[in-house]
Protein backbone atom coordinates (compact mmCIF):
# COMPACT_ATOMS: atom_id res chain seq x y z
CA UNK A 1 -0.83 3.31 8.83
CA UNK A 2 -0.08 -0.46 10.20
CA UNK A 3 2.13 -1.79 11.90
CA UNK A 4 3.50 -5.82 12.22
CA UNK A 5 1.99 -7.22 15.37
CA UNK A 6 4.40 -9.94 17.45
CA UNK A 7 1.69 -10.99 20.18
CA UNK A 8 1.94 -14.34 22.56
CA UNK A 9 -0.87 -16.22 21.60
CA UNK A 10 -1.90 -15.38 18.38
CA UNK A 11 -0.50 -18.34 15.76
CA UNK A 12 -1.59 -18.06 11.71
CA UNK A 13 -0.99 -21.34 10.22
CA UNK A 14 -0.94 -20.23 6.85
CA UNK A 15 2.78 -18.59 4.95
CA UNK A 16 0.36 -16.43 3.17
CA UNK A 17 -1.61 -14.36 6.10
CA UNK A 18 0.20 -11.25 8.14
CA UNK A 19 -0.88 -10.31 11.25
CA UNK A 20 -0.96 -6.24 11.37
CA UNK A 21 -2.29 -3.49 14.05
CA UNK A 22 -3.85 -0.15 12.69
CA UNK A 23 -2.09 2.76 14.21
CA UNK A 24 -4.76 5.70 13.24
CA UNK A 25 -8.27 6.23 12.46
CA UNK A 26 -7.89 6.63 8.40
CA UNK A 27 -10.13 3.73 7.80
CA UNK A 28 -12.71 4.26 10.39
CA UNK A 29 -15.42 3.43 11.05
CA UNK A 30 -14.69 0.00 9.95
CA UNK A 31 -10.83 -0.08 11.23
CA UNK A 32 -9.96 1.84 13.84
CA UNK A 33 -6.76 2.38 15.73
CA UNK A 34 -5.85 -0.58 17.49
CA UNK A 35 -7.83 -2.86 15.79
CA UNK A 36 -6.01 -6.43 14.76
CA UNK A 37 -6.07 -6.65 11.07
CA UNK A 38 -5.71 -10.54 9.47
CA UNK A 39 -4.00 -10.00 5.87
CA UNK A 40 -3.93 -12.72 3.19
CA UNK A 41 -0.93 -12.31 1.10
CA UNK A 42 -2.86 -14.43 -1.83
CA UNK A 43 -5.82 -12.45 -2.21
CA UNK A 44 -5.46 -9.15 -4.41
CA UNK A 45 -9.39 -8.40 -5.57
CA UNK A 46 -10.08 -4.92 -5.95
CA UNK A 47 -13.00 -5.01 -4.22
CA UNK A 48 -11.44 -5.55 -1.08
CA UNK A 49 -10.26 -3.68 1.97
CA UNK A 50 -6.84 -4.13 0.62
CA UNK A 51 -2.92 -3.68 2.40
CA UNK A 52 -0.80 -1.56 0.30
CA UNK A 53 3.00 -0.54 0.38
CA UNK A 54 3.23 3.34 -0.48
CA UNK A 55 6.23 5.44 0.07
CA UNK A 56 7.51 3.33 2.67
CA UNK A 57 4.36 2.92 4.58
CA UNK A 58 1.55 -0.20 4.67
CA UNK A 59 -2.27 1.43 4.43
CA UNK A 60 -5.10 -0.19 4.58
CA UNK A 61 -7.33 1.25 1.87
CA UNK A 62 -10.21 0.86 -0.65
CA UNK A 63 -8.75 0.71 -4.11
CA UNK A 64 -10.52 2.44 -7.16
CA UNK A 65 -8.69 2.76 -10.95
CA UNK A 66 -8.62 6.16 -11.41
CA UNK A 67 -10.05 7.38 -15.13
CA UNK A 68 -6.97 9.04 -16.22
CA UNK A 69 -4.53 5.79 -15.43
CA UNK A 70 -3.82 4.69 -11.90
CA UNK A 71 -5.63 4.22 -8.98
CA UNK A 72 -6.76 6.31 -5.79
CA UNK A 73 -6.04 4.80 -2.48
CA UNK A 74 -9.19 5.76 -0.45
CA UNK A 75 -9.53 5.66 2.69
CA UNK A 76 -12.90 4.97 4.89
CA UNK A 77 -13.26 8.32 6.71
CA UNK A 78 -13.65 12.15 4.77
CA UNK A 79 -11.00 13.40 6.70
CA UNK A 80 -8.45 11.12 5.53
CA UNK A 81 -7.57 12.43 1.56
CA UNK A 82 -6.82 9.86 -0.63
CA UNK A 83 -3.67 9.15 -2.35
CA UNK A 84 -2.79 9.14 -6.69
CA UNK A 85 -0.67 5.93 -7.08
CA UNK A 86 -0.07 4.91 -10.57
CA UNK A 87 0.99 1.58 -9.92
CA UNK A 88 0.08 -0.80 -6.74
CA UNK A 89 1.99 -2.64 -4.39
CA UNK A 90 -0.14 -5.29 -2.76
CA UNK A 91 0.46 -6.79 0.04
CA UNK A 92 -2.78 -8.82 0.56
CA UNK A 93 -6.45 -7.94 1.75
CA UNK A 94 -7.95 -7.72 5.19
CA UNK A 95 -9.83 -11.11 5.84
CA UNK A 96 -10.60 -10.00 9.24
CA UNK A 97 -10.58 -8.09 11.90
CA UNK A 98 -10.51 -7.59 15.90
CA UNK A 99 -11.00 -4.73 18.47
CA UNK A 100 -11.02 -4.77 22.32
CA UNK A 101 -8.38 -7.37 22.58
């Protein structure tokens, strides 16, 4: 899950990036909790680490379109299922990230 991150000294220029904090290990090893995720609101490829809105909570997941309609929101670690979604609610893909801050 993410969370909105209001830190002193961290200024995005652009209207379309978010600045978000991952708040568990579902995506590891690539994000881990903790680590500063830079979203761009205008970037929506598939093939991206992508920022979703799912019953009330932003992921951060790999998207694949499921064969029977939909799409599976999968996560980067085995011990994290992944979730059915038939449609997606995008909020942008991860164009970077930061740990250790």
């Amino acid at each position: 899950m993410l969370e909105f991150l209001f830190t002193q000294g961290w200024h995005i220029n652009s209207s379309n990036e978010l600045k978000l904090v991952a708040t568990d290990d579902s995506m590891a090893p690539l994000i881990l909790a903790g680590d500063i995720l830079i979203v761009d609101k205008s970037i929506r490829d598939l093939s991206r680490v992508l920022v979703l809105i799912h019953d009330g909570k932003m992921f951060a997941r790999w998207v694949k379109p499921s064969l029977e309609g939909g799409y599976e929101l999968v996560s980067g670690n085995r011990e994290t299922p992944g979730i059915s979604v038939e449609r997606l609610n995008i909020v942008g893909a991860v164009i970077a990230t930061a740990r250790g801050l």
